[in-house]
C-alpha atoms as a PDB file:
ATOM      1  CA  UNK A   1      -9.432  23.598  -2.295  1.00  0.00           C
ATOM      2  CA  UNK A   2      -8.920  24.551   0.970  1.00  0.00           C
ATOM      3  CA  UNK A   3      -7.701  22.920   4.258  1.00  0.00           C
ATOM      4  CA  UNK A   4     -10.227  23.768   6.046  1.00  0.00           C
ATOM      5  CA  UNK A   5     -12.917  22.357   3.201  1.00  0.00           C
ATOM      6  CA  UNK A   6     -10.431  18.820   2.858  1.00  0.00           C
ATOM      7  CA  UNK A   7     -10.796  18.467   6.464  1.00  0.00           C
ATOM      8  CA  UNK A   8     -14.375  18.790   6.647  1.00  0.00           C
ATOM      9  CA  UNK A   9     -15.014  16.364   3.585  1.00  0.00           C
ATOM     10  CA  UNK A  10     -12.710  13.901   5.046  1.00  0.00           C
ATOM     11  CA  UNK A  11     -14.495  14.218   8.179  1.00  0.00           C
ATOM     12  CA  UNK A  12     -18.314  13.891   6.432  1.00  0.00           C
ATOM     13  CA  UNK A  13     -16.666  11.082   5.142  1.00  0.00           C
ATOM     14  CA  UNK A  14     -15.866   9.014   7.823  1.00  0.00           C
ATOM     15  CA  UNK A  15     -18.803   9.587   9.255  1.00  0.00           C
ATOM     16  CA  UNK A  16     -20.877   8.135   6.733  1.00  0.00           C
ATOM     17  CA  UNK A  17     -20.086   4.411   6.677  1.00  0.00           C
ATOM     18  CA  UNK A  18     -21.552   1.962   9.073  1.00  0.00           C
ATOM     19  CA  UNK A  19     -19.356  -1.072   8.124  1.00  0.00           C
ATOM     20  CA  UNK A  20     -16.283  -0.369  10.686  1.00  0.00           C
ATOM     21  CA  UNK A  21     -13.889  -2.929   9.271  1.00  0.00           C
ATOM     22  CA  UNK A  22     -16.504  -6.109   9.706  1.00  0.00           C
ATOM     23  CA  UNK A  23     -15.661  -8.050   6.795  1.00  0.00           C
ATOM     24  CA  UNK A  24     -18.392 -10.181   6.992  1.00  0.00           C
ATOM     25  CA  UNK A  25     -21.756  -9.248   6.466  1.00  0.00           C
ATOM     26  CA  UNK A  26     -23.138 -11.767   9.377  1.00  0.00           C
ATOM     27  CA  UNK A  27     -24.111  -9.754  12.571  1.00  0.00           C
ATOM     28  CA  UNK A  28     -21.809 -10.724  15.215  1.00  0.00           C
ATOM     29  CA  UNK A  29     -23.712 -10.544  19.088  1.00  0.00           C
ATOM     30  CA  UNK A  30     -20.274 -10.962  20.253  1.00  0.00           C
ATOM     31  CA  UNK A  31     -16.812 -12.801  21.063  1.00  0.00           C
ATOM     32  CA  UNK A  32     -15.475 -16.049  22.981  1.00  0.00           C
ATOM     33  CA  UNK A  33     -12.850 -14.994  24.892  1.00  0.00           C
ATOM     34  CA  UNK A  34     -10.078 -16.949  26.870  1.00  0.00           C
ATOM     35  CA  UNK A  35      -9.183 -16.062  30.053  1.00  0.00           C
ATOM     36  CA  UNK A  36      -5.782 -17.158  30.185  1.00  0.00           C
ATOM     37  CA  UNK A  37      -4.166 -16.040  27.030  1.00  0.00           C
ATOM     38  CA  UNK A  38      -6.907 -13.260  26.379  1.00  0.00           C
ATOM     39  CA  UNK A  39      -7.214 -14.795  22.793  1.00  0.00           C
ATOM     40  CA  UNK A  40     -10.475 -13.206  21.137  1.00  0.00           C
ATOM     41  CA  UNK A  41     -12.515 -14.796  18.216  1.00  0.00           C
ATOM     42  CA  UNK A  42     -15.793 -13.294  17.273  1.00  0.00           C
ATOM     43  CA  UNK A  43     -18.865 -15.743  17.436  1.00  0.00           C
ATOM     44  CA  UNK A  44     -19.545 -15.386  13.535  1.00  0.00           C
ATOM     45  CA  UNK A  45     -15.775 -17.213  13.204  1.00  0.00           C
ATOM     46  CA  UNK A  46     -16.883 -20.136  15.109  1.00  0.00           C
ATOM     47  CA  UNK A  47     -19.054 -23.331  13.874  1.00  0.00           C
ATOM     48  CA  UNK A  48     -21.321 -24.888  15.921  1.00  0.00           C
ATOM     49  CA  UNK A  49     -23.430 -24.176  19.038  1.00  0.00           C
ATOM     50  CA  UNK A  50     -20.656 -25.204  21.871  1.00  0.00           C
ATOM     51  CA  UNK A  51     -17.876 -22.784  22.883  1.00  0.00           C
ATOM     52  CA  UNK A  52     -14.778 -23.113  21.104  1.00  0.00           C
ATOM     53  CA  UNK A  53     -11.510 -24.037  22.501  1.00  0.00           C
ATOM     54  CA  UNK A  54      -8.727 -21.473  22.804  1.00  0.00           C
ATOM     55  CA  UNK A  55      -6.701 -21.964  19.494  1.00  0.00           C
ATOM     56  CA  UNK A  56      -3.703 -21.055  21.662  1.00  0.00           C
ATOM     57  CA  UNK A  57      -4.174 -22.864  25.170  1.00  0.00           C
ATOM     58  CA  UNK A  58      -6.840 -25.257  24.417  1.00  0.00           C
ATOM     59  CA  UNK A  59      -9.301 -24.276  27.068  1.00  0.00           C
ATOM     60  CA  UNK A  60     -12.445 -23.919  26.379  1.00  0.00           C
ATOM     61  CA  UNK A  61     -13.493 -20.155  25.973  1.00  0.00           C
ATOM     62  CA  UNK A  62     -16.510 -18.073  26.877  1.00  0.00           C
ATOM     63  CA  UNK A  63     -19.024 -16.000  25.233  1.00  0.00           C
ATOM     64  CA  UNK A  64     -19.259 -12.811  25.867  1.00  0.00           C
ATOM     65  CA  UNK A  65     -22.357 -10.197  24.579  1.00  0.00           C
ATOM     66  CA  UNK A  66     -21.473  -7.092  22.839  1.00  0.00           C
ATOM     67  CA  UNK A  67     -23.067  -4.492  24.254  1.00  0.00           C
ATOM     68  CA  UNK A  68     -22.127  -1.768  21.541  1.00  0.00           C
ATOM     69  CA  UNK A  69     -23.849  -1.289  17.968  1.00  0.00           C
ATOM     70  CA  UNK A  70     -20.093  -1.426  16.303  1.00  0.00           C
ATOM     71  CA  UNK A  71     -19.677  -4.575  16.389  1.00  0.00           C
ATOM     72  CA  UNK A  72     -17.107  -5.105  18.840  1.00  0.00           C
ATOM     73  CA  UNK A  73     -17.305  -7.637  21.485  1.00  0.00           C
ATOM     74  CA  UNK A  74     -15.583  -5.353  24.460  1.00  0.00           C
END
């Protein structure tokens, strides 16, 4: 086989998948985020309606949409 024809099946391949490391197969809408410590944790982590508090600082975080269709919350 070629390089050139590894390249382009490697490349077809990554194309292919949706699933871009989400290991959960819940649709996250996005990510509570603290301000202080910039500590992330997506909103399909979290029980419960209210915001979470920062598992670092212990303020309490805030939600933030994803506007993106990959699944990430930035």
């Amino acid at each position: 086989m070629s390089i050139i024809g590894t390249v382009r099946e490697v490349l077809q391949a990554s194309t292919q998948s949706t699933n871009r490391g989400d290991v959960t197969d819940e649709e996250s809408k996005g990510a509570y985020w603290c301000d202080d410590c910039g500590e992330r944790v997506r909103d399909v982590d979290v029980e419960g309606e209210a915001p979470p508090d920062c598992p670092t600082c212990g303020d309490e975080m805030r939600f933030e949409r994803s506007t993106g269709t990959t699944g990430c919350a930035c």
